[in-house]
Protein backbone atom coordinates (compact mmCIF):
# COMPACT_ATOMS: atom_id res chain seq x y z
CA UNK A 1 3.34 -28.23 0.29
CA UNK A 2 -0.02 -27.25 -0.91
CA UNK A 3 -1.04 -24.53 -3.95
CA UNK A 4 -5.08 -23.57 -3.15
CA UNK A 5 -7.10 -20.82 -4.98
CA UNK A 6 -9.73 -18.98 -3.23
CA UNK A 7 -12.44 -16.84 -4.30
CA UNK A 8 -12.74 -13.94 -1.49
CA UNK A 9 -15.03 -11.65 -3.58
CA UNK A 10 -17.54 -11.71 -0.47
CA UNK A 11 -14.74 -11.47 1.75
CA UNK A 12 -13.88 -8.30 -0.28
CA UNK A 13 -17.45 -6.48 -0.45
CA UNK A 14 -17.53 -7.37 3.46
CA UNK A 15 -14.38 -5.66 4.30
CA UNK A 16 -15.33 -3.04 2.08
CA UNK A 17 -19.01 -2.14 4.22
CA UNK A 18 -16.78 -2.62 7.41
CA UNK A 19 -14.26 0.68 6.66
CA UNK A 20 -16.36 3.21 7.54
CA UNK A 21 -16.89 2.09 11.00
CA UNK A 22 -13.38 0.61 11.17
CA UNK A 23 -12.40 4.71 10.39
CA UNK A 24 -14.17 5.58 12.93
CA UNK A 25 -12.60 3.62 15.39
CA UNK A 26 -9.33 4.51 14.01
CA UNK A 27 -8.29 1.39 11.90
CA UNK A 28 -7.18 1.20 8.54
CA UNK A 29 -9.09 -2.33 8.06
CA UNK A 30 -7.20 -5.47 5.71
CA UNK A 31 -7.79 -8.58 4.46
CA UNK A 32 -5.28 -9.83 7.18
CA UNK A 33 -7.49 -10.12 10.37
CA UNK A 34 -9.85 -11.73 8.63
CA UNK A 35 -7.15 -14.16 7.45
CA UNK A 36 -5.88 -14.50 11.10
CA UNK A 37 -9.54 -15.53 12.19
CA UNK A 38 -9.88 -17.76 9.50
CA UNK A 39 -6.88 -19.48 10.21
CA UNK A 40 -7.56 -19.62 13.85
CA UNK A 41 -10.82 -21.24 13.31
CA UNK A 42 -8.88 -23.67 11.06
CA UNK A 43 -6.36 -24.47 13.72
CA UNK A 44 -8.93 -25.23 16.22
CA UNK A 45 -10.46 -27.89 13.68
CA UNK A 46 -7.11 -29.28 13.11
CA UNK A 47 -4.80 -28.58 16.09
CA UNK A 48 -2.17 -30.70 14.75
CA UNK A 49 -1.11 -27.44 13.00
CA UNK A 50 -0.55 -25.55 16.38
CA UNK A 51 1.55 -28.28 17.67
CA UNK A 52 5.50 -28.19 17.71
CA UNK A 53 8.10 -31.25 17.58
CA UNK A 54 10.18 -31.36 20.99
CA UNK A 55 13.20 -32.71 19.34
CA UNK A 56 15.11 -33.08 22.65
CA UNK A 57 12.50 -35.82 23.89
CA UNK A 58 10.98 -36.31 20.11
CA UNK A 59 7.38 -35.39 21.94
CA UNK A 60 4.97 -33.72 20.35
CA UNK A 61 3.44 -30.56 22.24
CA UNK A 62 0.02 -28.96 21.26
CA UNK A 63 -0.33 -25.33 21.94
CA UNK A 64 -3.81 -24.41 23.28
CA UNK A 65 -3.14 -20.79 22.72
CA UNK A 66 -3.07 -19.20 19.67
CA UNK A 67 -0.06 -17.12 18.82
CA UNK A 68 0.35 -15.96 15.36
CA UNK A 69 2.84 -14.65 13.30
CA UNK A 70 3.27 -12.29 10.80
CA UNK A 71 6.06 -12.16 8.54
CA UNK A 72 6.82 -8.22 7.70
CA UNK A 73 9.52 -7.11 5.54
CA UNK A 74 11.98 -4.48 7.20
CA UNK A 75 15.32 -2.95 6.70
CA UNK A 76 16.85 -5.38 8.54
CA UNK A 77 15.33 -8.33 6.41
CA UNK A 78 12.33 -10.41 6.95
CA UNK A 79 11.01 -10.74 10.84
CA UNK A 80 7.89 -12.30 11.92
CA UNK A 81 6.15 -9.89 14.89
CA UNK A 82 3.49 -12.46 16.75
CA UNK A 83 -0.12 -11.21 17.55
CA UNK A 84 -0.66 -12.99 20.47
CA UNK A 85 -3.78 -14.65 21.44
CA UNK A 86 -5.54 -14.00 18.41
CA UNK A 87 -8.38 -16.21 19.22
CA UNK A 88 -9.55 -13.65 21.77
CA UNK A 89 -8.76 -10.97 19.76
CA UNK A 90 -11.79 -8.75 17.71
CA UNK A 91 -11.76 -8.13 14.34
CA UNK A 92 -10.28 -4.64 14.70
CA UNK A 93 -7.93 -5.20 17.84
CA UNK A 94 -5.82 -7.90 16.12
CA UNK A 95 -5.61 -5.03 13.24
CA UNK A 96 -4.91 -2.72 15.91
CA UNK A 97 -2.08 -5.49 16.90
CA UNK A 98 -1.08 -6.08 13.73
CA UNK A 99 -0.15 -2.45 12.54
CA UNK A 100 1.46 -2.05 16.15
CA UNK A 101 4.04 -4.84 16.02
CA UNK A 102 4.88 -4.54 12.65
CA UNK A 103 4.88 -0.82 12.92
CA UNK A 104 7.83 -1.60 15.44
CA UNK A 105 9.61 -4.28 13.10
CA UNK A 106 9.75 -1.75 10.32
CA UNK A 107 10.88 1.13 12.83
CA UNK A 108 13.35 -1.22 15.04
CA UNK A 109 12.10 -0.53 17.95
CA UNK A 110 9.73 -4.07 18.61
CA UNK A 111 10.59 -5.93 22.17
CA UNK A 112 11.80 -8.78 22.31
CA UNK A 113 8.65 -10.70 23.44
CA UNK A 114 7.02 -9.68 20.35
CA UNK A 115 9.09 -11.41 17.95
CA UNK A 116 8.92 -15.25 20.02
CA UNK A 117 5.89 -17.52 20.69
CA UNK A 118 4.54 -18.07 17.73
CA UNK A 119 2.54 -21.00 17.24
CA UNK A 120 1.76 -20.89 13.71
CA UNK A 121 3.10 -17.77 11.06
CA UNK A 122 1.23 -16.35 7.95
CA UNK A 123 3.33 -14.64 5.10
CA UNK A 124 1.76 -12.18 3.00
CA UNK A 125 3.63 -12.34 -0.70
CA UNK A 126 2.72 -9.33 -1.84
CA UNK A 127 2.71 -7.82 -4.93
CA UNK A 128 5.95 -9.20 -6.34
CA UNK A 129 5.49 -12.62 -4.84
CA UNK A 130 5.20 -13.93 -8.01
CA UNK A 131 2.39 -16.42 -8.99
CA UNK A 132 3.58 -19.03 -6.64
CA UNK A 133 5.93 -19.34 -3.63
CA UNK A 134 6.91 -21.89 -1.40
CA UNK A 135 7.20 -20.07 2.43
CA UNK A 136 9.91 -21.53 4.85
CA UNK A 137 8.73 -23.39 8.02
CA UNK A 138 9.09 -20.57 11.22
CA UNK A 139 10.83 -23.65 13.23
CA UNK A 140 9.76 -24.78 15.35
CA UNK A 141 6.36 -24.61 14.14
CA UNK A 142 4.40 -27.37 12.07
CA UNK A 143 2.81 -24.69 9.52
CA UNK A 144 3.11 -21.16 7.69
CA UNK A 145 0.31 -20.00 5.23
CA UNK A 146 1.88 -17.46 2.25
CA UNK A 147 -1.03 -15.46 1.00
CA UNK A 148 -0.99 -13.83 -2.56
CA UNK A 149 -1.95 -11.28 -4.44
CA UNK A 150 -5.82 -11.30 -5.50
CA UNK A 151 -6.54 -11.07 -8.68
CA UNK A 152 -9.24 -10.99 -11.27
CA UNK A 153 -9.75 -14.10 -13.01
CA UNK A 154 -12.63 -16.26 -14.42
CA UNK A 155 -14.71 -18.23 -12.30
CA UNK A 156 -17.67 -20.81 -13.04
CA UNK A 157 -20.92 -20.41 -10.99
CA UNK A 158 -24.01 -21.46 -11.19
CA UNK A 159 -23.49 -22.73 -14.83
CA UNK A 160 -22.10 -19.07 -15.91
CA UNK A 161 -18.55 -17.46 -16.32
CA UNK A 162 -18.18 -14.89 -14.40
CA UNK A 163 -15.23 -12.52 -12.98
CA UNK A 164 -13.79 -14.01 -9.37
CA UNK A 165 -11.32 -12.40 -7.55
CA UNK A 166 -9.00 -14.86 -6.85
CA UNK A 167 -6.16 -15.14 -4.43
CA UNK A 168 -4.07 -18.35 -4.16
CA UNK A 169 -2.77 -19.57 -1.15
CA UNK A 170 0.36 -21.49 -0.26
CA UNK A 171 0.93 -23.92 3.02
CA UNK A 172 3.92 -25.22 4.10
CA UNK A 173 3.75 -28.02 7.06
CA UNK A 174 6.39 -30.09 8.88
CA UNK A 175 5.44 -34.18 7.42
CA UNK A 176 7.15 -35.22 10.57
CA UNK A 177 3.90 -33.92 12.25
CA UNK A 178 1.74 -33.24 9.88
CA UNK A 179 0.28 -36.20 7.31
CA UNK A 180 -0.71 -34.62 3.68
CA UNK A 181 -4.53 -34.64 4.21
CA UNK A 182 -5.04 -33.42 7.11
CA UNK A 183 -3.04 -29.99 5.60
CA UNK A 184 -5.04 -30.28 2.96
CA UNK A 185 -8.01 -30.65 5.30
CA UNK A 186 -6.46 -27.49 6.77
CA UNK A 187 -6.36 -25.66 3.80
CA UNK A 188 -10.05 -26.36 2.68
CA UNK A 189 -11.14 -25.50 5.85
CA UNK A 190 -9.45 -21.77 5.73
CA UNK A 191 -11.05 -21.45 2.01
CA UNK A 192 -14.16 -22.42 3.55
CA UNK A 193 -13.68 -19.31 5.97
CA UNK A 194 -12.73 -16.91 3.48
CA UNK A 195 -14.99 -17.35 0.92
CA UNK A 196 -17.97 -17.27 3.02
CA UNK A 197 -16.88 -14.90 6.18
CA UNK A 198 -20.17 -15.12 7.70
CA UNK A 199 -18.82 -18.25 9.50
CA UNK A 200 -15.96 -16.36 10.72
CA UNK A 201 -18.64 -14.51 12.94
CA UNK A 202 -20.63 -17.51 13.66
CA UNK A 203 -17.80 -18.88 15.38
CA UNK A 204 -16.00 -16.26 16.86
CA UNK A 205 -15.30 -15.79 20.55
């Protein structure tokens, strides 16, 4: 388990230039595609994260596809709609995907095959998530990433205290697959994503 903070203040002005044209297109634009890239590019880096422990032949299998899910909150409790593919996915068609399948969780009318195959899951706190939270492993998966609430808080740059906005970030991993630094590795590497999403489109296909 692993407690990161992350400054997305650039992440924020660059969603914030990106609406307009996201409008136009019809998208109501988040933080959470940008999250989904970021955590693609992290699992690529580290694929250990996108594997999954066979426990009938205790084998370890590595998914080269990238099928993420994301936890919604319904009626009928928490379920965890997948985006699939989301490595070939733009930044507006996984938030097309995104409102879709969860759109469907909240209404009860999502297939099947849009609630399995996830190869990694990211949980989104919310508001009353509390300052910290400890998410629960998707089995069979080796990860989940629980995203807060961003805040303003003080920050130290360049020599100067200045006002951050802050969101912390949560990962839980499997430690029969997973060794502590490389999710910590992990971690750094979506931070690294976030707080300077110009890689993000550096390294997106």
């Amino acid at each position: 388990m692993l407690f990161r903070s992350c400054d997305v203040g650039r992440l924020k002005e660059l969603c914030a230039r990106l609406k307009p044209q996201a409008e136009k297109a019809g998208v109501k634009l988040t933080f959470l595609p940008f999250i989904v890239k970021a955590v693609v590019g992290a699992l690529k880096k580290h694929p250990v994260l996108n594997s999954a422990l066979d426990e009938t032949t205790n084998e370890l299998v590595t998914r080269r596809y990238y099928h993420l899910g994301i936890a919604a909150s319904t009626d009928r409790g928490l379920m965890v709609p997948v985006v699939k593919d989301a490595d070939r996915r733009s930044i507006l068609d996984i938030a097309r995907e995104i409102d879709r399948v969860s759109s469907a969780a909240r209404e009860g009318t999502i297939a099947s095959e849009d609630l399995s195959g996830s190869t990694f899951t990211i949980t989104s706190l919310g508001t009353q998530g509390g300052l910290f939270a400890t998410p629960v492993l998707n089995f069979p998966e080796g990860g989940i990433l629980g995203v807060h609430q961003i805040k303003q808080r003080p920050v130290v740059r360049d020599g100067q205290i200045v006002v951050g906005e802050i969101m912390l970030l949560s990962l839980s991993f499997d430690h029969r697959i997973v060794d502590g630094h490389v999710g910590a590795a992990f971690a750094y590497d979506i931070i690294a994503y976030l707080e300077n999403p110009d890689l993000l489109f550096l390294e997106m296909t």
